[in-house]
N, C-alpha and C. Protein backbone atom coordinates (compact mmCIF):
# COMPACT_ATOMS: atom_id res chain seq x y z
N UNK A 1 129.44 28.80 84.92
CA UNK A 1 128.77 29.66 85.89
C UNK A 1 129.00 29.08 87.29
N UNK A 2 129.52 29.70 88.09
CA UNK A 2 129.29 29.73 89.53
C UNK A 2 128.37 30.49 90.38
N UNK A 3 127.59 29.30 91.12
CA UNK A 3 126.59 29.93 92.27
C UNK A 3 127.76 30.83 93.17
N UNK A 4 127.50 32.21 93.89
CA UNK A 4 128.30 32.56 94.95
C UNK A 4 127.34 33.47 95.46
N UNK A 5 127.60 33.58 97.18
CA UNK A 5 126.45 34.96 97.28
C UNK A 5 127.19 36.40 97.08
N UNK A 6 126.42 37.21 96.89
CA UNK A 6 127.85 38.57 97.03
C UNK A 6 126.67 39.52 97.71
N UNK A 7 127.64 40.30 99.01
CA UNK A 7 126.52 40.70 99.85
C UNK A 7 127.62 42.37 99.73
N UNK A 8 126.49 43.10 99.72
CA UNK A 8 126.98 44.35 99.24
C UNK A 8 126.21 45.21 100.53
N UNK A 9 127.29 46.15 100.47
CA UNK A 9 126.88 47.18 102.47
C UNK A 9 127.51 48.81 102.13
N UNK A 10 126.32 49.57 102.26
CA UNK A 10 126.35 50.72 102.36
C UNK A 10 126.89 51.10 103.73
N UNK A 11 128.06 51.41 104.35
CA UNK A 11 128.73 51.38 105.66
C UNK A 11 128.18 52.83 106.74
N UNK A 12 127.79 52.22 107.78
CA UNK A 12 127.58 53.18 108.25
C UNK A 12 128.59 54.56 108.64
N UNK A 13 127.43 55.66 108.60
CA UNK A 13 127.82 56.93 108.61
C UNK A 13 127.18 57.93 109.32
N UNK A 14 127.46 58.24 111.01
CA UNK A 14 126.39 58.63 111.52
C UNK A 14 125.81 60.28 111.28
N UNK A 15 127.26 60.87 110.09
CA UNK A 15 127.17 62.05 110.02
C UNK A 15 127.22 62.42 108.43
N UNK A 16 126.17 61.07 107.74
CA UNK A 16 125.98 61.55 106.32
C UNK A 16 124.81 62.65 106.65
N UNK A 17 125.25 63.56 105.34
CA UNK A 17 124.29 64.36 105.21
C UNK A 17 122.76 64.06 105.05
N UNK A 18 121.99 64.78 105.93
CA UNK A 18 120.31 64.35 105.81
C UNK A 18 119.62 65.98 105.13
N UNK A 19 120.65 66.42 104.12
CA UNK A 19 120.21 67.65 103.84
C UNK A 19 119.49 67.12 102.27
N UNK A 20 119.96 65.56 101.55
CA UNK A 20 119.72 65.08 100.64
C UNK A 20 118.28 64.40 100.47
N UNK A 21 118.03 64.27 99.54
CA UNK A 21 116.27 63.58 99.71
C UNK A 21 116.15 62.79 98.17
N UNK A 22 115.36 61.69 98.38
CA UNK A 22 115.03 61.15 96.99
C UNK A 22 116.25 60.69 96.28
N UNK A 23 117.00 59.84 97.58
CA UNK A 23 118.11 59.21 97.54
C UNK A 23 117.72 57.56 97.15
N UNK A 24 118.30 57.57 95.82
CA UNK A 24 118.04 55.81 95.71
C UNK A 24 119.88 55.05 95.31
N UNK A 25 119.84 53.92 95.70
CA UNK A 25 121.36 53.66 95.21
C UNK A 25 120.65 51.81 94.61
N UNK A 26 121.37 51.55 93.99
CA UNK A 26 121.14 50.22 93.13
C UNK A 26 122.36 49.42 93.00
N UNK A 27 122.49 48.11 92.89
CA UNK A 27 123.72 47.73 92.78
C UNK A 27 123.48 46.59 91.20
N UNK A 28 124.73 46.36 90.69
CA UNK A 28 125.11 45.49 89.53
C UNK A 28 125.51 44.57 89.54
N UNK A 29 125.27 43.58 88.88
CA UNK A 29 126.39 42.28 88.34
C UNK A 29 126.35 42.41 86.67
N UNK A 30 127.63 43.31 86.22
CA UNK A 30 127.53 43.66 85.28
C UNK A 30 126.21 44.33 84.63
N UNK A 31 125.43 43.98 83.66
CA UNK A 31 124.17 44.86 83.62
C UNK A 31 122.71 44.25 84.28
N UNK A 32 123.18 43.22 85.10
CA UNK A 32 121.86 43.04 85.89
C UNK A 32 121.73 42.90 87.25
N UNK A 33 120.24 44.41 87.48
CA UNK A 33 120.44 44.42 88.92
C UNK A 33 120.00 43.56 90.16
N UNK A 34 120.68 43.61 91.00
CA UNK A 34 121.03 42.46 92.38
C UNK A 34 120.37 43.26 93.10
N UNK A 35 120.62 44.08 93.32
CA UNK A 35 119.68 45.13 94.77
C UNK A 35 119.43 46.30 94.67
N UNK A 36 117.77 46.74 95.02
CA UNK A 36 117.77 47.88 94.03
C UNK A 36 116.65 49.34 95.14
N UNK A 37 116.78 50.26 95.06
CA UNK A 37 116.29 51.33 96.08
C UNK A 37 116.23 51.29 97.09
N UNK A 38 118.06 51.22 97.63
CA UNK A 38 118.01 51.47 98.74
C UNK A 38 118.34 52.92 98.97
N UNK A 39 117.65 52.99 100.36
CA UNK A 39 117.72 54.54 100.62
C UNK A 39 119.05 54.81 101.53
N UNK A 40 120.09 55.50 101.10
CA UNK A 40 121.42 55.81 101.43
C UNK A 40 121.08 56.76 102.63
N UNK A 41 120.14 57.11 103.09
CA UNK A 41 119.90 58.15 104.40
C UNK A 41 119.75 56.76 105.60
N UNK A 42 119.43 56.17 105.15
CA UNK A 42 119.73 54.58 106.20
C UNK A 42 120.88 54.45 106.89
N UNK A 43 121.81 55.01 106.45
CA UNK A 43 123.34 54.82 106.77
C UNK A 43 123.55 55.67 108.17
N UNK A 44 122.78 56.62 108.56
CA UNK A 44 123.29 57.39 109.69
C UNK A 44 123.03 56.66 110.73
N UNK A 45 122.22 55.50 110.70
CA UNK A 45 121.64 54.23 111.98
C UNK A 45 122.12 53.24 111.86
N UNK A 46 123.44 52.98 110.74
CA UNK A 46 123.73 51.24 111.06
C UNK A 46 124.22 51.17 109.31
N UNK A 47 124.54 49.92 109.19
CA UNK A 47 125.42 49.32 107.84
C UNK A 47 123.88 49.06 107.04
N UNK A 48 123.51 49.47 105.61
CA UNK A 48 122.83 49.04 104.96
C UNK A 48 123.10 47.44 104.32
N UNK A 49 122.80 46.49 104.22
CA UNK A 49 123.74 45.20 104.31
C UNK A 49 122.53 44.39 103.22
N UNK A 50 122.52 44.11 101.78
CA UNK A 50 122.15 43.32 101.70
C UNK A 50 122.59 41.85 100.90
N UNK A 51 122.35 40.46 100.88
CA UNK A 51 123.05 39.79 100.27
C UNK A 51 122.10 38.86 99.58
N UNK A 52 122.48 38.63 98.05
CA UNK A 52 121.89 37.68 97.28
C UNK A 52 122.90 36.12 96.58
N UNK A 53 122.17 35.54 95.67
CA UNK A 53 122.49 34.62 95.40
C UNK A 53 123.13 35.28 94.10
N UNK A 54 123.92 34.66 93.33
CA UNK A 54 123.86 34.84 91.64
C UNK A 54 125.29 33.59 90.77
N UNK A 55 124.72 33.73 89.77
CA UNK A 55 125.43 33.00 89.36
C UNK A 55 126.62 33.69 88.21
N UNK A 56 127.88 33.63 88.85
CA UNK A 56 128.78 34.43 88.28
C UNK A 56 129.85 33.81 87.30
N UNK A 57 129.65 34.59 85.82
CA UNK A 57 131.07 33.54 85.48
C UNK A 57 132.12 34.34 85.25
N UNK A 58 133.08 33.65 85.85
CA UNK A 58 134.54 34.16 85.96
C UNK A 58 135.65 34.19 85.30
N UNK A 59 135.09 33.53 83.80
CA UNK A 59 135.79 33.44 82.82
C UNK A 59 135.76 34.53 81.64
N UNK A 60 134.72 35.64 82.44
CA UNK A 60 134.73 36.71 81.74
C UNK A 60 135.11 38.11 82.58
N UNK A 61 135.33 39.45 82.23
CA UNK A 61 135.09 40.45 83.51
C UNK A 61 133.89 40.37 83.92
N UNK A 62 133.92 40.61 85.02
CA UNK A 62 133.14 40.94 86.26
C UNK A 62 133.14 42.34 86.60
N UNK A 63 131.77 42.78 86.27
CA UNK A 63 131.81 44.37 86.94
C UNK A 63 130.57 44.22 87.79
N UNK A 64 131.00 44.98 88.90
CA UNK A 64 130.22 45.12 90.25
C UNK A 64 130.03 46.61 90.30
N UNK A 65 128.54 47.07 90.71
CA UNK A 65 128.78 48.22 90.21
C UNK A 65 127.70 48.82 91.33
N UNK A 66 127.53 50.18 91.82
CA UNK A 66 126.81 50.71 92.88
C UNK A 66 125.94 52.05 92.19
N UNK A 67 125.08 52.43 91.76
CA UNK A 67 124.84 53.02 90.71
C UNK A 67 123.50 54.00 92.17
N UNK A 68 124.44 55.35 92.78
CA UNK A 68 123.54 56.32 93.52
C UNK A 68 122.95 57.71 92.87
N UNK A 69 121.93 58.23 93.36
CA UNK A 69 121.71 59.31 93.03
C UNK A 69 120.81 59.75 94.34
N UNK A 70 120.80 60.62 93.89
CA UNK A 70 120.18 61.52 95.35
C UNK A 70 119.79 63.48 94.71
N UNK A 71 118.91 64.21 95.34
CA UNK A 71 118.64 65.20 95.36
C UNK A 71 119.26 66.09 95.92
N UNK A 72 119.92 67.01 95.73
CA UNK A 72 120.55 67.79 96.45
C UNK A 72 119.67 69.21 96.95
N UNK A 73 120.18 69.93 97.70
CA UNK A 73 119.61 70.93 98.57
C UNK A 73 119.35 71.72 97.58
N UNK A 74 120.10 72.32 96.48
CA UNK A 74 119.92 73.01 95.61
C UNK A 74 118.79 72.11 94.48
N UNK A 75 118.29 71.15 94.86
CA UNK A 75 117.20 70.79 93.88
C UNK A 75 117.42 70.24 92.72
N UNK A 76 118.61 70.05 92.14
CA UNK A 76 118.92 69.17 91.35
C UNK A 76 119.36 67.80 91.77
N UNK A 77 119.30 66.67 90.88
CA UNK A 77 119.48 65.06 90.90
C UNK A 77 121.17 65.13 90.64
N UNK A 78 121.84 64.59 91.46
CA UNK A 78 123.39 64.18 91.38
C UNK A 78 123.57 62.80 91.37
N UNK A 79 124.04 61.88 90.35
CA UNK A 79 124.60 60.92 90.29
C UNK A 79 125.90 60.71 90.61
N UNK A 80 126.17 59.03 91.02
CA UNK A 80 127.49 58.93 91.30
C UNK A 80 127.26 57.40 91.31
N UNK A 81 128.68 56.91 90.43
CA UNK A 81 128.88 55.29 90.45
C UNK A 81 129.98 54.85 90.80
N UNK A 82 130.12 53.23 91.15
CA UNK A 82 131.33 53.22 91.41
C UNK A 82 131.29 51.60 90.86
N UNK A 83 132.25 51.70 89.85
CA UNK A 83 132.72 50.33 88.72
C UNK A 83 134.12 49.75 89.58
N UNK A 84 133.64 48.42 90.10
CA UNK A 84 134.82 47.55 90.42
C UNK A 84 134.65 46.81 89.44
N UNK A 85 135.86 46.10 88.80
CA UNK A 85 136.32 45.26 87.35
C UNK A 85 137.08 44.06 87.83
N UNK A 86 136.58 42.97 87.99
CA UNK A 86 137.25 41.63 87.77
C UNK A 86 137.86 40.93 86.75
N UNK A 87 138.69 41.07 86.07
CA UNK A 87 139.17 40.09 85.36
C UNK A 87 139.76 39.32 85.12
N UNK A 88 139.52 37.74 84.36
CA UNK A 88 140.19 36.67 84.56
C UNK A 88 141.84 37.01 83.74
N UNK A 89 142.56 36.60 84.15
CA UNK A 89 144.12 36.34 83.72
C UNK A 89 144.81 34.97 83.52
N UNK A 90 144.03 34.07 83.77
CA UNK A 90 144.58 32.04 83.23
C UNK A 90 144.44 32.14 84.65
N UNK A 91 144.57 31.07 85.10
CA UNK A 91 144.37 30.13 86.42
C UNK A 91 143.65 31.05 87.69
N UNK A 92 144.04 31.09 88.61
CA UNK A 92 143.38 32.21 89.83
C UNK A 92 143.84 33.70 90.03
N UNK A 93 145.07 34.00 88.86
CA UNK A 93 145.27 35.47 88.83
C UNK A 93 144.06 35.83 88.08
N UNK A 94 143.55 37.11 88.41
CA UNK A 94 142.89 38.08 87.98
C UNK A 94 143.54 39.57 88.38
N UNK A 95 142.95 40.62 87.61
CA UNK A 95 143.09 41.99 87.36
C UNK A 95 141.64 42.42 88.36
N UNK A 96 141.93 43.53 89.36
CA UNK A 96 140.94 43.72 89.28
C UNK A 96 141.45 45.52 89.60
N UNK A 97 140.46 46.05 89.18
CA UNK A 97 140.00 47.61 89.15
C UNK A 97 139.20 48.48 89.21
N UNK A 98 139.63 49.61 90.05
CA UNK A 98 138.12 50.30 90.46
C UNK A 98 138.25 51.84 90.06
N UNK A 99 137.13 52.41 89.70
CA UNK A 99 136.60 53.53 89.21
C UNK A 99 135.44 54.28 90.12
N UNK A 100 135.76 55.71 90.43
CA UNK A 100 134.81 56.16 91.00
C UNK A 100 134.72 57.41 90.13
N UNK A 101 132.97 57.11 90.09
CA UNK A 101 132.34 58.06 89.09
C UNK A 101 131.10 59.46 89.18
N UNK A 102 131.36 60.62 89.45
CA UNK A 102 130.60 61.40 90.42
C UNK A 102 130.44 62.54 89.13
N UNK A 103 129.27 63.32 88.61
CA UNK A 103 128.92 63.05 88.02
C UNK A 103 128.49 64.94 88.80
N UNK A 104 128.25 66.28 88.87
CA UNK A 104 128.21 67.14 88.97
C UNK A 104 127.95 68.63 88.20
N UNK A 105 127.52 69.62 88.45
CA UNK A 105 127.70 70.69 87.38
C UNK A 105 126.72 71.82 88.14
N UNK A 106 126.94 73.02 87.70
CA UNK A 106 126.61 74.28 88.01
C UNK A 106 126.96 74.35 90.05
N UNK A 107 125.84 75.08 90.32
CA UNK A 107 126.26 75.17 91.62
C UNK A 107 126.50 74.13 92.47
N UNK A 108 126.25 72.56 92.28
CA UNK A 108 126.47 71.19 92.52
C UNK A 108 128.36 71.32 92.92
N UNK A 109 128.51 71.74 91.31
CA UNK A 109 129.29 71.36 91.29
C UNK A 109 130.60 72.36 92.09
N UNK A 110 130.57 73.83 91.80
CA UNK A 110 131.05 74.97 92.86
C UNK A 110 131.03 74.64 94.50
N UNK A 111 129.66 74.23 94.83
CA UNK A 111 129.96 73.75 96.28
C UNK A 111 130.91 72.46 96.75
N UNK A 112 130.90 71.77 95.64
CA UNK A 112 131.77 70.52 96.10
C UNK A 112 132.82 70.86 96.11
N UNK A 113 133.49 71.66 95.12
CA UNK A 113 135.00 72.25 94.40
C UNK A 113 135.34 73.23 95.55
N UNK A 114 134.22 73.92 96.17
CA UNK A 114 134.82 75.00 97.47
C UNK A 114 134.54 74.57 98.96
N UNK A 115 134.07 73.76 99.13
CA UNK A 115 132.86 73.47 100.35
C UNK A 115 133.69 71.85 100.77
N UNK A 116 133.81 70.85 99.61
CA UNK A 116 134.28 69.63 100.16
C UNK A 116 135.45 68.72 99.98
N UNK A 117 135.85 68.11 100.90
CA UNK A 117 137.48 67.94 100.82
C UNK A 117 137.40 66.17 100.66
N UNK A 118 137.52 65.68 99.50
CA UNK A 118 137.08 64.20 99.08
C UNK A 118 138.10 63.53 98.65
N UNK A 119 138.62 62.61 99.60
CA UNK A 119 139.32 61.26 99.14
C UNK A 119 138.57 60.20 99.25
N UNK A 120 139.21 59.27 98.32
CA UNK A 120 138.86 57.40 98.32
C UNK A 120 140.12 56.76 98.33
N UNK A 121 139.82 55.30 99.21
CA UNK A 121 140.87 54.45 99.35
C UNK A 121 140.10 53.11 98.78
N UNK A 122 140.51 52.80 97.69
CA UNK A 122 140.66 51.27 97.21
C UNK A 122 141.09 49.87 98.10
N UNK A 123 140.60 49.03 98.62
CA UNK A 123 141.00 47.86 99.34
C UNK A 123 140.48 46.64 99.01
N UNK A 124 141.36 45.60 98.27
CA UNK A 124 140.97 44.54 98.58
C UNK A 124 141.38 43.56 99.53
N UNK A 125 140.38 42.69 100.25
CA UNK A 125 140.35 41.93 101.12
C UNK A 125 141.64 42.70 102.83
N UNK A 126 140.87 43.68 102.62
CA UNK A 126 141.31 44.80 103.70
C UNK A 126 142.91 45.10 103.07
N UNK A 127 143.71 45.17 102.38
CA UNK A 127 144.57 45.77 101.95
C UNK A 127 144.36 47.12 100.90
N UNK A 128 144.87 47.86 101.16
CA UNK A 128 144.49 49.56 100.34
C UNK A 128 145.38 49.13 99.05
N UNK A 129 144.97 49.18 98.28
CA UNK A 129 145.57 49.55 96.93
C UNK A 129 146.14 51.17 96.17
N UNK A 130 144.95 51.90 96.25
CA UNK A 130 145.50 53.05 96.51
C UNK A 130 144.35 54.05 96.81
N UNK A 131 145.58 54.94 97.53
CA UNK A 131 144.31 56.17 97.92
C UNK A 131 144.72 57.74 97.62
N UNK A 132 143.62 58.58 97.18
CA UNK A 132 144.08 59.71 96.19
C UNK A 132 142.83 60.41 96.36
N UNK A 133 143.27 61.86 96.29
CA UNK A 133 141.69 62.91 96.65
C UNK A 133 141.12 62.83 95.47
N UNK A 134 139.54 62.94 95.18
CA UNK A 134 138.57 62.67 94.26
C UNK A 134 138.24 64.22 93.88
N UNK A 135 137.72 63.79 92.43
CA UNK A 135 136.82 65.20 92.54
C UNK A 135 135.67 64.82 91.31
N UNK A 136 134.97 66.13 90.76
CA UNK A 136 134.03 65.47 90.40
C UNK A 136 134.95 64.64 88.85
N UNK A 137 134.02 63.66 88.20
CA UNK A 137 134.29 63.02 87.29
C UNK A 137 134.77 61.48 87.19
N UNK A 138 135.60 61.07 86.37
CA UNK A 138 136.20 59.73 86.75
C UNK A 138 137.20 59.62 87.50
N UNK A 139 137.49 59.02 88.39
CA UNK A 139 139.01 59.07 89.49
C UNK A 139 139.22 57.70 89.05
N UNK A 140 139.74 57.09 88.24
CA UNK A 140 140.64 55.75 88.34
C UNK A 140 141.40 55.59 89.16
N UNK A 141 141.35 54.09 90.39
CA UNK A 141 141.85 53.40 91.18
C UNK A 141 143.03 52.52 90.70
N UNK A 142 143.20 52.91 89.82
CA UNK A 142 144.19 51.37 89.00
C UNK A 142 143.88 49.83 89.19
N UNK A 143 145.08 49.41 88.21
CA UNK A 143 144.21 47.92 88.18
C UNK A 143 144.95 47.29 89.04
N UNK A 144 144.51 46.15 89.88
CA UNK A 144 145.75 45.61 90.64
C UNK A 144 145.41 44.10 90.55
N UNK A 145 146.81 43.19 90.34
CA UNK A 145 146.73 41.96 90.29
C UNK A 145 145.93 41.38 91.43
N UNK A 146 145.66 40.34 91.55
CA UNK A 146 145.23 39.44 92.51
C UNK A 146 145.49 37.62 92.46
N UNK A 147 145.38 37.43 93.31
CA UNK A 147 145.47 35.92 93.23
C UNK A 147 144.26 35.51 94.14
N UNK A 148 143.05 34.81 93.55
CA UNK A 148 141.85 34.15 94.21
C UNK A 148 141.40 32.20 93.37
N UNK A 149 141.39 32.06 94.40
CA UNK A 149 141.13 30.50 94.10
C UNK A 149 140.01 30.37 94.22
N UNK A 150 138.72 31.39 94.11
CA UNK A 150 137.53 31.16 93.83
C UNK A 150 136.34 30.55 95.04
N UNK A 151 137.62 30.35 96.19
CA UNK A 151 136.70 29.50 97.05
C UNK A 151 136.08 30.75 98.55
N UNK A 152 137.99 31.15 98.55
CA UNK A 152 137.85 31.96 99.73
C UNK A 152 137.14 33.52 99.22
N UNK A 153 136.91 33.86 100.51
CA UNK A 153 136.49 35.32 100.43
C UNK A 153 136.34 36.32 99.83
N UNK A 154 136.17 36.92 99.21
CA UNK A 154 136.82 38.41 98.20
C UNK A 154 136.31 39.42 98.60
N UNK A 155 136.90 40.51 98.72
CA UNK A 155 136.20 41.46 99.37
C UNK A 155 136.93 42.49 99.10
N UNK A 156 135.87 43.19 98.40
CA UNK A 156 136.34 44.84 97.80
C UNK A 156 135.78 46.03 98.60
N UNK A 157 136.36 46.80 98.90
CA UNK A 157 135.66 47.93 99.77
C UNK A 157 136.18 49.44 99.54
N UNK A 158 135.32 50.23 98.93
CA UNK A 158 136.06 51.49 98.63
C UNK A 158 135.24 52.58 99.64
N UNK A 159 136.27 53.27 100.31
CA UNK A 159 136.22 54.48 101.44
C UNK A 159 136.35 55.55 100.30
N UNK A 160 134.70 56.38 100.90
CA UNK A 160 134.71 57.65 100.39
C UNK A 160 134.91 58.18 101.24
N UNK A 161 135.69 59.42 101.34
CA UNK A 161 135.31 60.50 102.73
C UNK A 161 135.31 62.07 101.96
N UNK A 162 134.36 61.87 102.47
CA UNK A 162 133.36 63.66 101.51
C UNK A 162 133.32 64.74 102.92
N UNK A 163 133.72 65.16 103.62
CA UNK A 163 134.33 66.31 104.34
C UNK A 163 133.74 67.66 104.11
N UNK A 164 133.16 68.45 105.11
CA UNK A 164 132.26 69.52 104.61
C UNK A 164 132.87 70.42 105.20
N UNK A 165 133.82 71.89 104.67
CA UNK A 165 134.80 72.21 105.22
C UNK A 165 133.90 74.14 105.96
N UNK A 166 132.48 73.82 105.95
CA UNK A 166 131.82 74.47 106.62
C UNK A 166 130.78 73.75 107.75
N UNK A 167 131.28 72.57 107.90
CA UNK A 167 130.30 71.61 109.10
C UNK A 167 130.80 70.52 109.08
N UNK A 168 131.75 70.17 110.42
CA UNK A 168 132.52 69.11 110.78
C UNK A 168 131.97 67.72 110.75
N UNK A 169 130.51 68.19 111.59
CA UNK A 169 128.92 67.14 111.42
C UNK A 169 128.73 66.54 110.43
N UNK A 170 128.99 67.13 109.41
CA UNK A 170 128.26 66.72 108.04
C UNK A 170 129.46 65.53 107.48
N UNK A 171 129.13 64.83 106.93
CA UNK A 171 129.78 64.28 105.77
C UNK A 171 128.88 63.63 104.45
N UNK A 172 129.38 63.85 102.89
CA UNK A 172 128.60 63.84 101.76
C UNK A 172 128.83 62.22 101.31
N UNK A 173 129.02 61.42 102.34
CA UNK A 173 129.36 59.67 100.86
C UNK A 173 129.19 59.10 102.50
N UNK A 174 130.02 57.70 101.58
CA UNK A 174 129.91 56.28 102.82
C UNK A 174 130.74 55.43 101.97
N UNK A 175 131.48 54.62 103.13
CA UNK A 175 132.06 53.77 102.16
C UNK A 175 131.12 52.24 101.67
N UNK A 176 131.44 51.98 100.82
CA UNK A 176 130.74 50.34 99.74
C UNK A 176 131.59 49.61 99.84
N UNK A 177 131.09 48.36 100.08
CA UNK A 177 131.70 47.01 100.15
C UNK A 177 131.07 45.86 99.51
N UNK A 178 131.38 45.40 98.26
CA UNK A 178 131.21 43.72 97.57
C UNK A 178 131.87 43.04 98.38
N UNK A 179 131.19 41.90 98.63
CA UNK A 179 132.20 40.71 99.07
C UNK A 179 131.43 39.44 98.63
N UNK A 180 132.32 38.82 97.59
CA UNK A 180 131.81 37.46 97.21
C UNK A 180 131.79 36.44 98.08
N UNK A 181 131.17 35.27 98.21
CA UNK A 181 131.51 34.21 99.20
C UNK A 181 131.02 32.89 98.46
């Protein structure tokens, strides 16, 4: 086990939607939670930013995980997650991979499919891995090698951009950022 802190940031967004309510988002270290109800309407004033201690071992995968939901205008609960995957490979290569998971149906889901124009870009330690328009369900990021010596930095950051193609104002996500230290 390694002590490391990993400080996780809901990025600001001064034009997320405030049409949502009974917005909670939670974060993971694998199945135990690190930070838990934050309110994602926070984001239109500044970076939601918080950072803990934990003790991580790296000799197994590592899933980091952002686990939101929120109310939508139409009155139903919409979930959405997003699974980054660490895994060890012998010495300081690791695999790592990300999944974004959005989670939709009935008129939820019609307005997103006609109404919003959604890509994500994958980056570690500010390099894009890849970027590809989303829609609802699983969007696999692929897996991409890495080389970390455990000491320096790590830093995963996935850009949503949710686009409201009836209000320029509006936008539906934010991008998330892990970063171990």
């Amino acid at each position: 086990m390694t002590e490391k802190t990993l400080t996780v940031t809901l990025k600001e967004n001064a034009k997320y939607s405030d049409l949502y309510t009974n917005s909670d988002v939670d974060f993971y270290v694998n199945s135990n939670i690190i930070v838990s109800d934050l309110n994602h309407l926070e984001v239109r004033t500044g970076d939601v930013v918080r950072a803990v201690t934990h003790d991580f071992d790296f000799s197994s995968n590592v899933l980091l995980k952002m686990h939101a939901t929120a109310e939508t205008p139409k009155g139903t609960t919409v979930p959405a997650e997003l699974h980054i995957t660490l895994s060890p490979q012998g010495g300081e290569n690791y695999n790592a991979s990300c999944v974004w998971k959005e989670k939709s149906s009935g008129a939820d889901e019609t307005y997103f499919d006609e109404i919003i124009t959604s890509t994500g870009n994958f980056k570690i330690n500010g390099v894009s891995k890849q970027s590809k328009t989303t829609e609802i369900g699983d969007n696999d990021f692929g897996t991409h090698a890495i080389t970390w010596n455990g000491s320096d930095a790590l830093t995963f950051l996935f850009e949503l951009s949710q686009t409201d193609s009836n209000n320029s104002n509006l936008e539906h996500s934010t991008n998330t950022e892990f970063k171990i230290t």
